[in-house]
Protein backbone atom coordinates (compact mmCIF):
# COMPACT_ATOMS: atom_id res chain seq x y z
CA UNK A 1 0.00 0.00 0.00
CA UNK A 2 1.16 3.29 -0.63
CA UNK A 3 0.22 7.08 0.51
CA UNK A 4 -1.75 7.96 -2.49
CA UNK A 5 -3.73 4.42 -2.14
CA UNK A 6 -4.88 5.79 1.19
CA UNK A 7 -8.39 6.32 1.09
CA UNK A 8 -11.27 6.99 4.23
CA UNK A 9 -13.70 4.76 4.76
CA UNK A 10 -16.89 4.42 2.96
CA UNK A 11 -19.49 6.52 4.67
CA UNK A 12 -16.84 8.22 7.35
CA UNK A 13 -16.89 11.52 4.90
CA UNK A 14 -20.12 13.38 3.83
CA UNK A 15 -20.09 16.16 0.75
CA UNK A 16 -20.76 19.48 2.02
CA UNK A 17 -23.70 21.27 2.07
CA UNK A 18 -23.57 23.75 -1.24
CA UNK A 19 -26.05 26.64 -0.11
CA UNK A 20 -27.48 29.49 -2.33
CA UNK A 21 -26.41 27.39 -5.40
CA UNK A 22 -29.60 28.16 -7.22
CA UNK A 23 -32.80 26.19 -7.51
CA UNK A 24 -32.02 22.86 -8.94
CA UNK A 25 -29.09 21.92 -5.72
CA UNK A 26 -32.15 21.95 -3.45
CA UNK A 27 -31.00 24.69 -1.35
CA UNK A 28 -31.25 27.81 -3.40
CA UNK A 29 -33.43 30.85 -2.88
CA UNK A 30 -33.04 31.32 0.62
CA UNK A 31 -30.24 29.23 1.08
CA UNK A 32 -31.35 27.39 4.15
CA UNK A 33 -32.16 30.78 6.14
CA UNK A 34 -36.42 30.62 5.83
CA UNK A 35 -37.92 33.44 5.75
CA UNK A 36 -37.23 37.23 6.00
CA UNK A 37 -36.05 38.00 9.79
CA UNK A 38 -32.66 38.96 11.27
CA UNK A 39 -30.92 35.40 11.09
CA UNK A 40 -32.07 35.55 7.21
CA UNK A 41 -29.92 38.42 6.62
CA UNK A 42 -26.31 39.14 7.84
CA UNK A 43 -24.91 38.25 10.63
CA UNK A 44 -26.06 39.77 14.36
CA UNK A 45 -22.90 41.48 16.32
CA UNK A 46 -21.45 39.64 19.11
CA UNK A 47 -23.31 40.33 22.08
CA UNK A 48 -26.25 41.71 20.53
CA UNK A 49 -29.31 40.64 22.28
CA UNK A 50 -32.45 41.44 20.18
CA UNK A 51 -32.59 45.69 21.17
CA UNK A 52 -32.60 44.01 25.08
CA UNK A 53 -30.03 46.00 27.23
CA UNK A 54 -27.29 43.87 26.47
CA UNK A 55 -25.55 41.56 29.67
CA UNK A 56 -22.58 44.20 29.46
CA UNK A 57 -24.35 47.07 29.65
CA UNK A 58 -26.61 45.39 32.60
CA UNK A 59 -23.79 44.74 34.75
CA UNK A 60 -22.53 47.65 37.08
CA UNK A 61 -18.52 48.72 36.70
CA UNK A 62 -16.22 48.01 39.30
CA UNK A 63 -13.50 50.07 38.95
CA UNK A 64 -9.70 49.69 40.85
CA UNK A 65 -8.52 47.16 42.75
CA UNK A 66 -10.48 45.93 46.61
CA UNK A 67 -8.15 44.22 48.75
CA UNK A 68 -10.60 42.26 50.07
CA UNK A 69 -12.58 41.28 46.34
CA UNK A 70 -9.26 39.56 45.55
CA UNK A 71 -8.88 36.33 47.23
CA UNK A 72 -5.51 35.19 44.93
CA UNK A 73 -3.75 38.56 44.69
CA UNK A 74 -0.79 40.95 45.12
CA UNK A 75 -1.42 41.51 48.80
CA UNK A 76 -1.82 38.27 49.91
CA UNK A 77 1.04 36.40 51.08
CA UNK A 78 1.63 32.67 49.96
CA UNK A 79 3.62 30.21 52.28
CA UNK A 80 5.40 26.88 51.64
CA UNK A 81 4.02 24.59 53.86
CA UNK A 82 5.98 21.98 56.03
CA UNK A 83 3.70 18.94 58.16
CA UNK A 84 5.63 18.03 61.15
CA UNK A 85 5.40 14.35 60.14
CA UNK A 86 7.91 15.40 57.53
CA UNK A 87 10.33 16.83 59.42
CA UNK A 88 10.94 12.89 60.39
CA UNK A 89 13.89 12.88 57.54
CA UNK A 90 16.11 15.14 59.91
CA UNK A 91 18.39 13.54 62.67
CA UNK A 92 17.51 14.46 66.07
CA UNK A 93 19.58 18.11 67.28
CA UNK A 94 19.52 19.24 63.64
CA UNK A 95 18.38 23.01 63.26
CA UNK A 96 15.90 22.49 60.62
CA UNK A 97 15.20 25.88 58.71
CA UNK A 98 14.26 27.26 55.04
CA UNK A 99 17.49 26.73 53.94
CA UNK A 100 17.91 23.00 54.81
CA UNK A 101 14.23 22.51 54.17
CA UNK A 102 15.25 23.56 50.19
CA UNK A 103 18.36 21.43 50.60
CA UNK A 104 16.33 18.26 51.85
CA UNK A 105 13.89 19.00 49.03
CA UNK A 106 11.08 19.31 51.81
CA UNK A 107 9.94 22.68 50.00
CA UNK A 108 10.53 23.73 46.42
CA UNK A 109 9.94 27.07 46.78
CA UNK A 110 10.73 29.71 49.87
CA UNK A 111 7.87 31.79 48.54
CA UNK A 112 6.39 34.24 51.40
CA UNK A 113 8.27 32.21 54.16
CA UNK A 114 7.59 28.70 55.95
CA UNK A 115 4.63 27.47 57.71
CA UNK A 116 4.54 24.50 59.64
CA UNK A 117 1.34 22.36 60.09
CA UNK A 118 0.38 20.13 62.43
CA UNK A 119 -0.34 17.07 60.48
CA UNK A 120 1.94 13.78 61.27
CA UNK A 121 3.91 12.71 64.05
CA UNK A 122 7.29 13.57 65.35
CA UNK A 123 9.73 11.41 67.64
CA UNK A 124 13.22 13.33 67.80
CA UNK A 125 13.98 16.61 69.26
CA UNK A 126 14.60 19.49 66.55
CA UNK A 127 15.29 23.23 66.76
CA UNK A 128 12.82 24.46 63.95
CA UNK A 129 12.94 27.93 62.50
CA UNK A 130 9.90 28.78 60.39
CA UNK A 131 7.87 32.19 59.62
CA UNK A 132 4.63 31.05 61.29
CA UNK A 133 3.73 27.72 63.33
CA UNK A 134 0.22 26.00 63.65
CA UNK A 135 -0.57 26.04 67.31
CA UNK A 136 -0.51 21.38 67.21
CA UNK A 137 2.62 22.21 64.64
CA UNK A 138 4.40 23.85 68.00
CA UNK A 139 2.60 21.72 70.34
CA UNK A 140 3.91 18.85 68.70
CA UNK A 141 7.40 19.76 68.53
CA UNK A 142 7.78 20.66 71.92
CA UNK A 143 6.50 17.32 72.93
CA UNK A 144 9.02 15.56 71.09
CA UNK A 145 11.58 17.55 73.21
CA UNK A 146 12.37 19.89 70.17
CA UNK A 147 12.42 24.05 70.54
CA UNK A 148 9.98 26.36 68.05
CA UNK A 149 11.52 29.56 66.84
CA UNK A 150 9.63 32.21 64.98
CA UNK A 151 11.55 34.03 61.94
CA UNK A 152 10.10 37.95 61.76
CA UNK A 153 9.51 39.52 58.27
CA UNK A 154 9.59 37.81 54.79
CA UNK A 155 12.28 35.91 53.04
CA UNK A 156 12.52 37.82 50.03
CA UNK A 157 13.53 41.32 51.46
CA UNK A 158 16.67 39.36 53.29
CA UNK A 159 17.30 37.99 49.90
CA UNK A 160 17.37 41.26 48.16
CA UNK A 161 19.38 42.87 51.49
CA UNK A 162 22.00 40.06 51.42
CA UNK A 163 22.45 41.05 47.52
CA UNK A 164 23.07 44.44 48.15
């Protein structure tokens, strides 16, 4: 077989339908449009509702930008989040913080800063250093022996101050 033998199957393709042809194709004269009326003629604008007050016109403006409209937005801030059941990977008397979180491959990101949940168990004692703590996160850890230390402002302005 070769590539100009290849052929579709019989019935898989239908001819297309020739309007405004003239009378003999079946589908002159009005050309499948009935008759007289606005879809008859050309086409209707996008958005054009029949001389109703179109949906865009309905709807009042909202103008600027609400801090509180925007649930996803420039002023909220976005942490990487730690369970204590995975801070299980570090030996016990390690100082576990963003930095050896993105070396362990805990976290991908630092985004905003680290938050640590309170999901999992933990059995060795660990110094953690994270931007905010779950009140069972710090319960937890202090069970286990460990200490919970609180890291004030955001990661990214120490990056850009280390830079300068």
């Amino acid at each position: 077989m070769r590539i100009g033998e290849l052929a579709a199957s019989p019935g898989a393709q239908h001819k297309m339908k020739r309007v405004g042809r003239g009378i003999g194709s079946g589908h002159g004269k009005t050309a499948t449009r009935g008759q007289k009326g606005q879809k008859a003629r050309t086409n209707v604008r996008p958005g054009f509702e029949g001389g109703q007050t179109p949906l865009q016109r309905r709807m009042r403006k909202r103008r600027g930008v609400s801090k509180t409209a925007m649930p996803v937005g420039p002023f909220r801030s976005e942490y990487a989040e730690v369970n204590v059941g995975q801070l299980e990977r570090f030996e016990a008397g390690t100082t576990v913080d963003p930095q050896a979180l993105l070396e362990r491959r805990v976290i991908r990101k630092l985004r905003d800063g680290v938050r640590v949940l309170g999901q999992g168990e933990l059995g060795r004692a660990l110094t953690v250093k994270a931007h905010h703590f779950s009140a069972s996160a710090a319960e937890k850890i202090r069970a286990a022996g460990g200490t919970v230390e609180v890291i004030a402002g955001k990661p990214k302005a120490a990056k850009a101050s280390a830079e300068e």
